[in-house]
N, C-alpha and C. Protein backbone atom coordinates (compact mmCIF):
# COMPACT_ATOMS: atom_id res chain seq x y z
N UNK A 1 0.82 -1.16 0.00
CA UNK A 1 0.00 0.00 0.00
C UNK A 1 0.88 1.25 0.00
N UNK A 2 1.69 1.09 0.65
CA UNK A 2 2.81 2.38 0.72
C UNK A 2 3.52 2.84 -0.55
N UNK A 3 3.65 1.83 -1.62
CA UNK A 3 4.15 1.65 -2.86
C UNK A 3 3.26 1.95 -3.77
N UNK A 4 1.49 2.00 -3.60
CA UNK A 4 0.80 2.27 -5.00
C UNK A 4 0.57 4.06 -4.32
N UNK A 5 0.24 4.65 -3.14
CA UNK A 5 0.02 5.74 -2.86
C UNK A 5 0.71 6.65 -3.91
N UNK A 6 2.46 6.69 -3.57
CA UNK A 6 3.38 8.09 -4.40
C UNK A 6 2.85 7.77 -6.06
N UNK A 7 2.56 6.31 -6.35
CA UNK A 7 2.15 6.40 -7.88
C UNK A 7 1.10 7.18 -8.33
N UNK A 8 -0.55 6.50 -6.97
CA UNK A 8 -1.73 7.46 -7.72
C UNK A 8 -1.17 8.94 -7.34
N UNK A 9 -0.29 9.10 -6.40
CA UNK A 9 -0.48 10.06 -6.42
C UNK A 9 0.17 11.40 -7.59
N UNK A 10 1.45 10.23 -8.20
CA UNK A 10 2.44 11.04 -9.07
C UNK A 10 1.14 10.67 -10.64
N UNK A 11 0.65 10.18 -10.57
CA UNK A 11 -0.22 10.11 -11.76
C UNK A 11 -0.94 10.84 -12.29
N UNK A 12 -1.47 11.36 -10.48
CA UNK A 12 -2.82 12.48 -10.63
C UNK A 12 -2.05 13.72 -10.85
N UNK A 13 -0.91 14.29 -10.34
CA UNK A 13 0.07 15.09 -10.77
C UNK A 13 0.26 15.33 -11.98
N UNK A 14 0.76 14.04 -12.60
CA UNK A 14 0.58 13.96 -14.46
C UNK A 14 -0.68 14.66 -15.02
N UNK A 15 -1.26 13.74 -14.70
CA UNK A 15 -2.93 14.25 -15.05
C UNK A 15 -3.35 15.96 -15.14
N UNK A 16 -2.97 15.96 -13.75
CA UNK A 16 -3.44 17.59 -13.30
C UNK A 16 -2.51 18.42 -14.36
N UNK A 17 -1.12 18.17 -14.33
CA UNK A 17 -0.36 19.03 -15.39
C UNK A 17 -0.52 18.95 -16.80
N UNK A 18 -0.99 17.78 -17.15
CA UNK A 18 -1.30 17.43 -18.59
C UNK A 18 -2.53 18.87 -19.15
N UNK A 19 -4.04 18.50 -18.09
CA UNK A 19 -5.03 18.94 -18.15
C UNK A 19 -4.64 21.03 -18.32
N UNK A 20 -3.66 21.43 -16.98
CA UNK A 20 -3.69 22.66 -17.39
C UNK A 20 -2.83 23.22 -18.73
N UNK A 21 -1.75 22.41 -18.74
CA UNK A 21 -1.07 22.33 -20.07
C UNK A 21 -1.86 23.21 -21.17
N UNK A 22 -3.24 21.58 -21.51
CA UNK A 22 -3.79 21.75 -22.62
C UNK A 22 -4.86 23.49 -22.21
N UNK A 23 -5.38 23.34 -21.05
CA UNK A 23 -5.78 24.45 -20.76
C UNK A 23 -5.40 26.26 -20.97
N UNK A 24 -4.06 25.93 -20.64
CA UNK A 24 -3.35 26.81 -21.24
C UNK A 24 -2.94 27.11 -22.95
N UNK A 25 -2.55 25.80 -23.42
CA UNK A 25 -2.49 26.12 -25.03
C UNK A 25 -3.90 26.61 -25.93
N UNK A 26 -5.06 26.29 -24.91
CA UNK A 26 -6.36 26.96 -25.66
C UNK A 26 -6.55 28.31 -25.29
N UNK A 27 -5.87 28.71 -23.65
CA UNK A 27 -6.13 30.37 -24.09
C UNK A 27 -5.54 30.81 -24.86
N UNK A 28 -3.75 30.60 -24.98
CA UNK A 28 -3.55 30.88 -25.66
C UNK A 28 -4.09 30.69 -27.30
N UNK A 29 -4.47 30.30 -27.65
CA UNK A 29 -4.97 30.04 -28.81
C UNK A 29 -4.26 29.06 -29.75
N UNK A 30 -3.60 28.57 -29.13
CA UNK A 30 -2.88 27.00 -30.33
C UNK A 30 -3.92 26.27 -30.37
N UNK A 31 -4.51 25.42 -29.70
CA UNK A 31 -5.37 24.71 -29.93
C UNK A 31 -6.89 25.00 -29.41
N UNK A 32 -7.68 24.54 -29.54
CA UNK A 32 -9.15 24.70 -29.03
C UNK A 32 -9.26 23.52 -28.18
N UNK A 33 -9.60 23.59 -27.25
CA UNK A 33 -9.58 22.77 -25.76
C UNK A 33 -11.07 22.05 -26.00
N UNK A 34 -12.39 22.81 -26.03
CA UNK A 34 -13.94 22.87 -26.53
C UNK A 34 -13.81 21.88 -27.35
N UNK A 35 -13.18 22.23 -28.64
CA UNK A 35 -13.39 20.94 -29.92
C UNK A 35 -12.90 19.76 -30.12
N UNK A 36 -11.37 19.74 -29.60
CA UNK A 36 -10.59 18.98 -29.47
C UNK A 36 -10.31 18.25 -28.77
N UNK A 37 -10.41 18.33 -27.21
CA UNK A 37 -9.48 17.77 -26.08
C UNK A 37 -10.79 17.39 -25.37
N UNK A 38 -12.12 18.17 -24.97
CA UNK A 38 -13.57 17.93 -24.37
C UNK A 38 -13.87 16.62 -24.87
N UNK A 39 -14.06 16.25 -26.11
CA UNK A 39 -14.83 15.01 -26.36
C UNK A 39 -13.94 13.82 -26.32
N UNK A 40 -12.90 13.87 -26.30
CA UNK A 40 -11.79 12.96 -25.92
C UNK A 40 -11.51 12.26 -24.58
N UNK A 41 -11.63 13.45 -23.80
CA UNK A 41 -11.50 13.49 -22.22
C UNK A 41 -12.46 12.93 -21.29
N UNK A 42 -13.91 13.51 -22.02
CA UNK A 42 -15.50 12.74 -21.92
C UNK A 42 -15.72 11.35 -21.81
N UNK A 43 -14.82 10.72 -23.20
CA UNK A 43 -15.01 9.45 -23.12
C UNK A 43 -13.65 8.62 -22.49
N UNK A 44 -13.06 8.99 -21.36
CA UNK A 44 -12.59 8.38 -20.38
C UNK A 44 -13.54 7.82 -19.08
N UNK A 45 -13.21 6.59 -18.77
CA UNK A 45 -13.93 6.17 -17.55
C UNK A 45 -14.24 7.05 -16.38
N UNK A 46 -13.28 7.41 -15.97
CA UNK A 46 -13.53 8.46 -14.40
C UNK A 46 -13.54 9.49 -14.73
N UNK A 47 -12.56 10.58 -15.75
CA UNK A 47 -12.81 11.84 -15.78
C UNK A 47 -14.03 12.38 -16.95
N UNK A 48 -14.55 11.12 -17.53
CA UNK A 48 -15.95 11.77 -18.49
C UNK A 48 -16.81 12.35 -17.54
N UNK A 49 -17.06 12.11 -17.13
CA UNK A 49 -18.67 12.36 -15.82
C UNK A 49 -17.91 13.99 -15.38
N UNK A 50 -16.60 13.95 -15.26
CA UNK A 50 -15.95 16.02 -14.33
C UNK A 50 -15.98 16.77 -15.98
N UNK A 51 -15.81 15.80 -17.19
CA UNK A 51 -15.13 17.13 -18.21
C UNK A 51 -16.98 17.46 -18.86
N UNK A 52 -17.30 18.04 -18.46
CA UNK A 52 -18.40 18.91 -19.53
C UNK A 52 -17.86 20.14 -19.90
N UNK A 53 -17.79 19.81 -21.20
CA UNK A 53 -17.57 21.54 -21.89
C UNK A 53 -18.25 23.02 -21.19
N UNK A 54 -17.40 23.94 -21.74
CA UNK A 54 -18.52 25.12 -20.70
C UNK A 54 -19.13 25.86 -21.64
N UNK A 55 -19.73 26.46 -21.33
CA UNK A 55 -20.74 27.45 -22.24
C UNK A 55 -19.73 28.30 -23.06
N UNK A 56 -18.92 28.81 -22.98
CA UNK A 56 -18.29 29.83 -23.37
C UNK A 56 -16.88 29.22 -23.40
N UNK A 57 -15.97 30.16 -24.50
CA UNK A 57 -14.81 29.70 -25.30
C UNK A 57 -13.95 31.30 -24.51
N UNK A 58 -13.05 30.79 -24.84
CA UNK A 58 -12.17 32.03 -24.40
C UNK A 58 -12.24 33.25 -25.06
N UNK A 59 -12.61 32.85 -26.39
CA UNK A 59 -13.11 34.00 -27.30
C UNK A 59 -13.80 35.39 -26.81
N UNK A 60 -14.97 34.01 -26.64
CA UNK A 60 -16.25 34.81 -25.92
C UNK A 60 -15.93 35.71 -24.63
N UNK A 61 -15.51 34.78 -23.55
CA UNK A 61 -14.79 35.75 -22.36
C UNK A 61 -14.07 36.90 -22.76
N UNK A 62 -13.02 37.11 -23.80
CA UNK A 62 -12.27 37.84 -24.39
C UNK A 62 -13.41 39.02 -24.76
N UNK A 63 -14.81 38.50 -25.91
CA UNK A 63 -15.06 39.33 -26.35
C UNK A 63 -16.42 40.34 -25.55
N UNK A 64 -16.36 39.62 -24.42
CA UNK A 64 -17.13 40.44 -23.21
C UNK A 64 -16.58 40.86 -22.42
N UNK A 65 -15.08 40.78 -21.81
CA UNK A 65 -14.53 41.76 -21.32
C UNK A 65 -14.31 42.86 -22.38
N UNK A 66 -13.85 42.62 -23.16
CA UNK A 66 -13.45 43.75 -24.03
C UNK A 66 -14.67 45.12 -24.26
N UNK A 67 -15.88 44.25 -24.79
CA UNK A 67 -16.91 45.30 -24.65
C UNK A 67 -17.57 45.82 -23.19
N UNK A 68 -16.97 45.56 -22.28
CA UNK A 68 -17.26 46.19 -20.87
C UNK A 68 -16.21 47.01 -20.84
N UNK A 69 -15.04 46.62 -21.37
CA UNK A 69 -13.93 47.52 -20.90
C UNK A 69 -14.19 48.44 -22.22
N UNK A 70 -14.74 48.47 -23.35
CA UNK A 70 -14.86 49.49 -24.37
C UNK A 70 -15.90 50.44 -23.81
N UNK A 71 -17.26 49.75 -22.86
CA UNK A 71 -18.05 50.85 -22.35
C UNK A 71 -17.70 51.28 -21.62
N UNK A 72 -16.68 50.87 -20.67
CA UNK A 72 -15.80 51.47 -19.39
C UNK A 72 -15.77 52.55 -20.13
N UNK A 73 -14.82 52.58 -21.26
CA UNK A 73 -13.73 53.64 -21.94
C UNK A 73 -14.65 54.64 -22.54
N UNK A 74 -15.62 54.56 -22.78
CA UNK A 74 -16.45 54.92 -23.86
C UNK A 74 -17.51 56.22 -22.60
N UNK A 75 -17.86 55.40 -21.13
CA UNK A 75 -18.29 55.97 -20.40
C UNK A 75 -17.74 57.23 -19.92
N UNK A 76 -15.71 56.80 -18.95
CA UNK A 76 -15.47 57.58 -18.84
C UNK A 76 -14.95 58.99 -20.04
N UNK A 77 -14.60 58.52 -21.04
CA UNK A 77 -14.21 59.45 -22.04
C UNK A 77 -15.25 60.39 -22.26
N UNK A 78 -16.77 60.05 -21.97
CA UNK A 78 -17.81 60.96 -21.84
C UNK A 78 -17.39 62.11 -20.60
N UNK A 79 -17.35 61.24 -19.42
CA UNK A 79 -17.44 61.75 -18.47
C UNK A 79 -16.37 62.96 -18.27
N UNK A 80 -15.10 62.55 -19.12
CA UNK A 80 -14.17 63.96 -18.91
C UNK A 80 -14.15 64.98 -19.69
N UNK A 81 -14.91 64.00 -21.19
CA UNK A 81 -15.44 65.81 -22.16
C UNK A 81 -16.29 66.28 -21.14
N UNK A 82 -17.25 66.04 -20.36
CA UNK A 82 -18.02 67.06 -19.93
C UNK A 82 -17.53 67.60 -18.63
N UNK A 83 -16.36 67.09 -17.86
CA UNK A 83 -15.56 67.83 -17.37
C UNK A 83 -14.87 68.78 -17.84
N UNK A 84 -14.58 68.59 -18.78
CA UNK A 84 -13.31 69.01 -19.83
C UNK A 84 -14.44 70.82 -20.12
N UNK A 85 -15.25 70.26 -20.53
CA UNK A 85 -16.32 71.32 -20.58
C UNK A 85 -16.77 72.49 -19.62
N UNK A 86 -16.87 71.81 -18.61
CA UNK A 86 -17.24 72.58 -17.40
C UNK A 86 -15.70 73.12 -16.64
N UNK A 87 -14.53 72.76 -17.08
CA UNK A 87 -13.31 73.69 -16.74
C UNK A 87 -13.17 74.35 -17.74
N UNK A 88 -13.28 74.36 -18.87
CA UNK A 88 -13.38 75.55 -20.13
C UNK A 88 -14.10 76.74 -19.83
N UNK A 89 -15.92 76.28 -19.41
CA UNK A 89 -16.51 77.37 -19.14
C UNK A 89 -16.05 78.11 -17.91
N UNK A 90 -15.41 77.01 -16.51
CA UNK A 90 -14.90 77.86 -15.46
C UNK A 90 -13.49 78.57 -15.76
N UNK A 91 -12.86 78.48 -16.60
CA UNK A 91 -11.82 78.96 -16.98
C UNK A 91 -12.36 80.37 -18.09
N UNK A 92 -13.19 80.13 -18.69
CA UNK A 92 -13.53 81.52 -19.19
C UNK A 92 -14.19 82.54 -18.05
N UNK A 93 -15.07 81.90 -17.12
CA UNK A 93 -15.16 83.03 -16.38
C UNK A 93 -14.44 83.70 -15.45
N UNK A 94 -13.38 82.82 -15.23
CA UNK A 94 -12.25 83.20 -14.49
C UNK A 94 -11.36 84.26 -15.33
N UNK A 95 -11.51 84.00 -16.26
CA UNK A 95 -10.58 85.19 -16.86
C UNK A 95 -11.32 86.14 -17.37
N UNK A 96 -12.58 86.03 -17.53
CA UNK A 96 -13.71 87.37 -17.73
C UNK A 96 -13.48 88.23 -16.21
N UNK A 97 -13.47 87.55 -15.18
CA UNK A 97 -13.43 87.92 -13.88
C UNK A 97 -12.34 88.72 -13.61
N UNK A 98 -11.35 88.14 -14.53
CA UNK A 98 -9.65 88.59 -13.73
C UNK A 98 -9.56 89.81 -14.91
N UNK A 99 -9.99 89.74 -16.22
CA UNK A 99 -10.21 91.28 -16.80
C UNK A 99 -11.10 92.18 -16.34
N UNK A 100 -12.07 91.52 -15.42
CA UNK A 100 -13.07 92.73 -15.19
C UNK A 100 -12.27 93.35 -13.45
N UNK A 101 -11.34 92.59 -12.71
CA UNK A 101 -11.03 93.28 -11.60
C UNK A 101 -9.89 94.00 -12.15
N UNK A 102 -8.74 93.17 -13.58
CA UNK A 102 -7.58 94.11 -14.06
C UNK A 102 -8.66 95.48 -14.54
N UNK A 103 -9.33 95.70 -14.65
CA UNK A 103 -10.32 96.77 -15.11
C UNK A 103 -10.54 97.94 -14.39
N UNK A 104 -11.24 97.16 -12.81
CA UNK A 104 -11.54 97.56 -11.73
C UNK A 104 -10.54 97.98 -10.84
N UNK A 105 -9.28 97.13 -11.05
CA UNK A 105 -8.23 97.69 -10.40
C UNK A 105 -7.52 98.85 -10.92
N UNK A 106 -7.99 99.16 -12.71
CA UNK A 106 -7.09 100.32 -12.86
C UNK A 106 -7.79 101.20 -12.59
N UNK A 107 -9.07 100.95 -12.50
CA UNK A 107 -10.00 102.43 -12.23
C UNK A 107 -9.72 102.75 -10.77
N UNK A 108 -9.71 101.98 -10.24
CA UNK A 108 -9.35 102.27 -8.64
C UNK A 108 -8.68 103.31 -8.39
N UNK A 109 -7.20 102.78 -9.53
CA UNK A 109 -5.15 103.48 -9.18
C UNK A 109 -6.06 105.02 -9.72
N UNK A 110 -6.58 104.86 -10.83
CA UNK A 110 -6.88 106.57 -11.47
C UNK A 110 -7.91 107.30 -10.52
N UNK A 111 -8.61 106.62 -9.85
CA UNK A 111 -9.46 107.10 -8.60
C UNK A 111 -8.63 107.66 -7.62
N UNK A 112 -7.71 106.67 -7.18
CA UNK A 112 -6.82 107.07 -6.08
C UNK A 112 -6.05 108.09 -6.25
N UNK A 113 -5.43 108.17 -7.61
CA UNK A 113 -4.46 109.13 -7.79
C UNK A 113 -4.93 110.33 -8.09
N UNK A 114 -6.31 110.37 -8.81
CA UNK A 114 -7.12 111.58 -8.64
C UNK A 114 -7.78 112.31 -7.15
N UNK A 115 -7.79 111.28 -6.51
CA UNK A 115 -8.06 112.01 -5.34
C UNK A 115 -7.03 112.27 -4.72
N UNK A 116 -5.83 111.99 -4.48
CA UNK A 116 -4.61 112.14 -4.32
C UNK A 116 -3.94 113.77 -4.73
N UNK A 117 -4.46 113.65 -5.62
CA UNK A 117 -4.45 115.22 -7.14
C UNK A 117 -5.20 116.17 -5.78
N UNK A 118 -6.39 115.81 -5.49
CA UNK A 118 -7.18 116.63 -5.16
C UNK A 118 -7.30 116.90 -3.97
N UNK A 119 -6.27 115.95 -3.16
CA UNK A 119 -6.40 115.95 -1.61
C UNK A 119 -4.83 116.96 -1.45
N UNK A 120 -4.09 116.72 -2.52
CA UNK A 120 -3.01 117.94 -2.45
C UNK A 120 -3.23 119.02 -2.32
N UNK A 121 -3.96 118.87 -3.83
CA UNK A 121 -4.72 120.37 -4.25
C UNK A 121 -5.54 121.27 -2.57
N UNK A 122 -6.07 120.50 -2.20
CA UNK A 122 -6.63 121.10 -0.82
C UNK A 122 -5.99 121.51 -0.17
N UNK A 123 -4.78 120.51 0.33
CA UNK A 123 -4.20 121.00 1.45
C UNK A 123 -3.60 122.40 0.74
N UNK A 124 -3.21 122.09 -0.49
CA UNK A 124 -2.44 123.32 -0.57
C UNK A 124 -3.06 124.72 -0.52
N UNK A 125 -4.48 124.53 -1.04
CA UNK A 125 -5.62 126.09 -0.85
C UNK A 125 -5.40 125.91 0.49
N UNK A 126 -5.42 125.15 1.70
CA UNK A 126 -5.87 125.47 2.65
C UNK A 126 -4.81 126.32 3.49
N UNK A 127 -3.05 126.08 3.18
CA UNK A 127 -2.39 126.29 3.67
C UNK A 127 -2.10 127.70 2.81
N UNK A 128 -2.58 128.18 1.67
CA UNK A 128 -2.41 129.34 0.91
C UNK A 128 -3.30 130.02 1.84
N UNK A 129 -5.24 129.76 2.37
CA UNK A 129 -5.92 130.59 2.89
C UNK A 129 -5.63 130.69 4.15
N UNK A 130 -4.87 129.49 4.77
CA UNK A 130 -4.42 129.90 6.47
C UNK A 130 -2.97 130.94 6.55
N UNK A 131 -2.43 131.04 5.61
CA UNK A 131 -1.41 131.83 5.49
C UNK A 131 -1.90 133.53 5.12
N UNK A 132 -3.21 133.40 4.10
CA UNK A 132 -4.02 135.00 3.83
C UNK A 132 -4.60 135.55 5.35
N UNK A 133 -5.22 134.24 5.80
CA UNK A 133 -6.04 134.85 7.31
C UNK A 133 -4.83 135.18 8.17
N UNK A 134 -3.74 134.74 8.46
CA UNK A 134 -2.73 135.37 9.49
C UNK A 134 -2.06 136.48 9.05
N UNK A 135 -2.07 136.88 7.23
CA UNK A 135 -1.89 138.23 7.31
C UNK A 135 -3.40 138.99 7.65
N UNK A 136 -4.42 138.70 7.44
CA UNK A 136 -5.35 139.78 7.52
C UNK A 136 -5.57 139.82 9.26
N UNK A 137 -5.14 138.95 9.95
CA UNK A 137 -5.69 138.90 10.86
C UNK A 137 -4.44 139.81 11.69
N UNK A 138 -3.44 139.98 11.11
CA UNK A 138 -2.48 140.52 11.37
C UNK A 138 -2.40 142.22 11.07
N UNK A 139 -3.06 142.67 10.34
CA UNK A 139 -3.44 143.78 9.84
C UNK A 139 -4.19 144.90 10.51
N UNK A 140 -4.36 146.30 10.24
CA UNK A 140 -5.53 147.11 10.71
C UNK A 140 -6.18 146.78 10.46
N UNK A 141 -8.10 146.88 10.75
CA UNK A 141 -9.13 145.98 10.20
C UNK A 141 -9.35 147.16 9.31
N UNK A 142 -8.87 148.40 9.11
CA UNK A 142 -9.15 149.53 7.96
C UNK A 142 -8.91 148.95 6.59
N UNK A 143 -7.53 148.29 7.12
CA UNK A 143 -6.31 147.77 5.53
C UNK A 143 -6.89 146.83 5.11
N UNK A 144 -7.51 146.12 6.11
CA UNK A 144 -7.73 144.30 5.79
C UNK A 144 -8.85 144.43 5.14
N UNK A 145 -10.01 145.55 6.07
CA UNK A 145 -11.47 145.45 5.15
C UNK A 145 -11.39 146.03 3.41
N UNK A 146 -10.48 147.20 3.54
CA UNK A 146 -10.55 147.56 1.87
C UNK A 146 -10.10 146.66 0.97
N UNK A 147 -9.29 146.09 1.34
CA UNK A 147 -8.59 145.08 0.52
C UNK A 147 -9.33 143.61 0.46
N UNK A 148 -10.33 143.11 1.57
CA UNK A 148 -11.19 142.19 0.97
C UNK A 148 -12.47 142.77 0.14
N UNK A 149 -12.64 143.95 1.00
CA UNK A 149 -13.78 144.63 -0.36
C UNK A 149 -13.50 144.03 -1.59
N UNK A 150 -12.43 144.31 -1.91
CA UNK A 150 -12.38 144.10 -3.63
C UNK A 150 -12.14 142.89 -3.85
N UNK A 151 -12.32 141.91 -3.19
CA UNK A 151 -12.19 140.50 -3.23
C UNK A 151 -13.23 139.74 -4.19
N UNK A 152 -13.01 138.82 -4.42
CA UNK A 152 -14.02 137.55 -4.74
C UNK A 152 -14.83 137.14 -3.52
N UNK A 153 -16.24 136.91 -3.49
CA UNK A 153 -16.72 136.94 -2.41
C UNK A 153 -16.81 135.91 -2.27
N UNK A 154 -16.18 134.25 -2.48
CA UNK A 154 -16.33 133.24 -2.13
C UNK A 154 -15.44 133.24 -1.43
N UNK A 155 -14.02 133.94 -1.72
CA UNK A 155 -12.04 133.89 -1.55
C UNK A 155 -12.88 134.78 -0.18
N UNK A 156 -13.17 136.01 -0.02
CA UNK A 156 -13.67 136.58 0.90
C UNK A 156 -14.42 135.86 1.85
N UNK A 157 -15.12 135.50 1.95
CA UNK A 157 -15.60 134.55 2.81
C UNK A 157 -15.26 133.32 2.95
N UNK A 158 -14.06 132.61 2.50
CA UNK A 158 -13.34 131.28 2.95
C UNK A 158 -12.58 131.95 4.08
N UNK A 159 -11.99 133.77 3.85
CA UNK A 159 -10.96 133.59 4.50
C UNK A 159 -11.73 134.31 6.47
N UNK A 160 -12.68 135.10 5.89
CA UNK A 160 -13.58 135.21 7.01
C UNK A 160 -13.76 133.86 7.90
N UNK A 161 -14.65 133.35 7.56
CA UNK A 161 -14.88 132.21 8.27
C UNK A 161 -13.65 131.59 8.87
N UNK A 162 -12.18 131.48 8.48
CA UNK A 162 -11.44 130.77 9.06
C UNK A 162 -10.47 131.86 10.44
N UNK A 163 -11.03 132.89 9.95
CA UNK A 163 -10.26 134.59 11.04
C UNK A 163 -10.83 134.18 12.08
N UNK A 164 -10.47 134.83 13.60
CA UNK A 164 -11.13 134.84 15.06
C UNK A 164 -12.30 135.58 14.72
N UNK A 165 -13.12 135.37 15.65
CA UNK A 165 -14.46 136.12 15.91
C UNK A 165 -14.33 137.79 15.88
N UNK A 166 -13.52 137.91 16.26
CA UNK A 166 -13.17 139.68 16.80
C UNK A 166 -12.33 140.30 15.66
N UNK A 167 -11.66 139.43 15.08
CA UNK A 167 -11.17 140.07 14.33
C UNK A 167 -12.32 140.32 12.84
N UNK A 168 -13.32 139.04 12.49
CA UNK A 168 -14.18 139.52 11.66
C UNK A 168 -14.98 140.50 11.63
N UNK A 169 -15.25 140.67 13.03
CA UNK A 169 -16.51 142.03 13.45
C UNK A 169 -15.05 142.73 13.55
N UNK A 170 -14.46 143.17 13.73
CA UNK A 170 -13.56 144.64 13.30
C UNK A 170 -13.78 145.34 12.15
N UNK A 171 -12.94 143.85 11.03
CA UNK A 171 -13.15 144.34 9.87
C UNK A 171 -14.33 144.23 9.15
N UNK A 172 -15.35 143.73 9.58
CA UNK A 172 -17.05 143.99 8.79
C UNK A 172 -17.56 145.45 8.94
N UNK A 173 -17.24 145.65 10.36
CA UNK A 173 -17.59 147.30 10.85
C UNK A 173 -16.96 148.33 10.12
N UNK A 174 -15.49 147.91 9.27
CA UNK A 174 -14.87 148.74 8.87
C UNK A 174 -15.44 149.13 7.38
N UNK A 175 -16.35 147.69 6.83
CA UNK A 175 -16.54 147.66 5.71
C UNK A 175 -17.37 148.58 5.01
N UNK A 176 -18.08 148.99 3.63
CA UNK A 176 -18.97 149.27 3.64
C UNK A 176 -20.08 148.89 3.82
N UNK A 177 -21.44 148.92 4.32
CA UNK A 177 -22.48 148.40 5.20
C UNK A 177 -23.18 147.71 3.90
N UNK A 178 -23.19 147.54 2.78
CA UNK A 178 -23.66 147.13 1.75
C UNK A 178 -23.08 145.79 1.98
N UNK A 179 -22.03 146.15 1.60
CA UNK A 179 -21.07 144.38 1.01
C UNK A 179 -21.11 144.00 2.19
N UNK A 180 -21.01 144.66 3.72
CA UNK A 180 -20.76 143.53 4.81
C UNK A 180 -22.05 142.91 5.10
N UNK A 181 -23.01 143.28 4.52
CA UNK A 181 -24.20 142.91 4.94
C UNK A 181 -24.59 141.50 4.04
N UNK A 182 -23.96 141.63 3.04
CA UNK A 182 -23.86 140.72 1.81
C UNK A 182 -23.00 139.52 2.10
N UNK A 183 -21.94 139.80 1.97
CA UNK A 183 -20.90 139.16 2.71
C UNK A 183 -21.36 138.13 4.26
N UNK A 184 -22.48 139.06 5.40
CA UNK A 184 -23.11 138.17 6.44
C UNK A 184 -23.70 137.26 6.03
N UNK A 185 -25.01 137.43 5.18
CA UNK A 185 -25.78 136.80 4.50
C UNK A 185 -25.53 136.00 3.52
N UNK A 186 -24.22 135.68 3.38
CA UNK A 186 -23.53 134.63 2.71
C UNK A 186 -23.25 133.50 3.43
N UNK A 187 -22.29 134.40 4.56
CA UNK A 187 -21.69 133.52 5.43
C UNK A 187 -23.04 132.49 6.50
N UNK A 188 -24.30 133.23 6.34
CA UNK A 188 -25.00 132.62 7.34
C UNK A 188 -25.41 131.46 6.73
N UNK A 189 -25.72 131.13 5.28
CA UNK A 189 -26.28 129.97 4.90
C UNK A 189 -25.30 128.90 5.10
């Protein structure tokens, strides 16, 4: 008994390697396993009853993965044109966006720098009219009133309004009663 065991057992070994052998030369495609080797194998005593052919040839397996993996391909290749799509359109509005703030940003600089223009411009009237009021305020209110008499009555009354209290009623009193009255009634609105 110890002596037939390593045989069945080196037999079934044979067997088993024979079987994937041929198994193998049909995927590969040398031979057809289905046409050839099935009805052969069938009509053996013990292994007819295990070999039934199978439904399907390697072909077939072949040609149904392939069309799953073609709708795979076919699916996602959809799926990234319409990605592909929707970063085009986000990419155009991104750059509609980034011309409309390069836009917004230059109007800004010409905003800024215009008010810049104009915030000079101020200080500098202001430091021209605080420099007129410390001469007038510096003055007889005789000298100061004749000499705004003949003024511009807006320039005249910027520089009023920014004089002391006492020193405006000096020189209003000094004025003629026409224009200072004109001149009040300016300043009051």
């Amino acid at each position: 008994m110890r002596g037939i065991l390593p045989i069945i057992l080196l037999v079934g070994l044979i067997i088993t390697l024979i079987v994937s052998g041929l198994l193998w030369l049909d995927h590969m495609g040398v031979i057809s396993f289905k046409e050839n080797v099935y009805p052969r194998m069938a009509k053996l005593p013990f292994l007819g009853r295990f070999m039934t052919p199978p439904d399907y040839t390697w072909e077939d397996f072949r040609e149904e993965e392939l069309r799953k993996l073609s709708d795979a391909v076919t699916l996602r290749l959809e799926e990234l044109r319409v990605k592909e799509e929707e970063s085009g359109r986000r990419e155009a509005e991104l750059k509609r966006r980034e011309e409309e703030l390069a836009q917004r940003e230059g109007s800004l600089v010409d905003k800024t720098r215009a008010f810049e223009e104009h915030t000079a411009q101020y200080e500098d009237e202001k430091k021209r009219l605080n420099k007129l009021v410390r001469y007038y305020e510096n003055m007889k209110p005789d000298a100061a009133a004749r000499i705004l008499a003949e003024m511009d009555d807006l320039d005249t009354i910027e520089i009023l309004q920014r004089m002391k209290d006492e020193s405006v009623s000096a020189i209003l009193m000094k004025m003629d009663p026409k224009r200072a009255g004109e001149l009040s009634n300016k300043m009051a609105r």
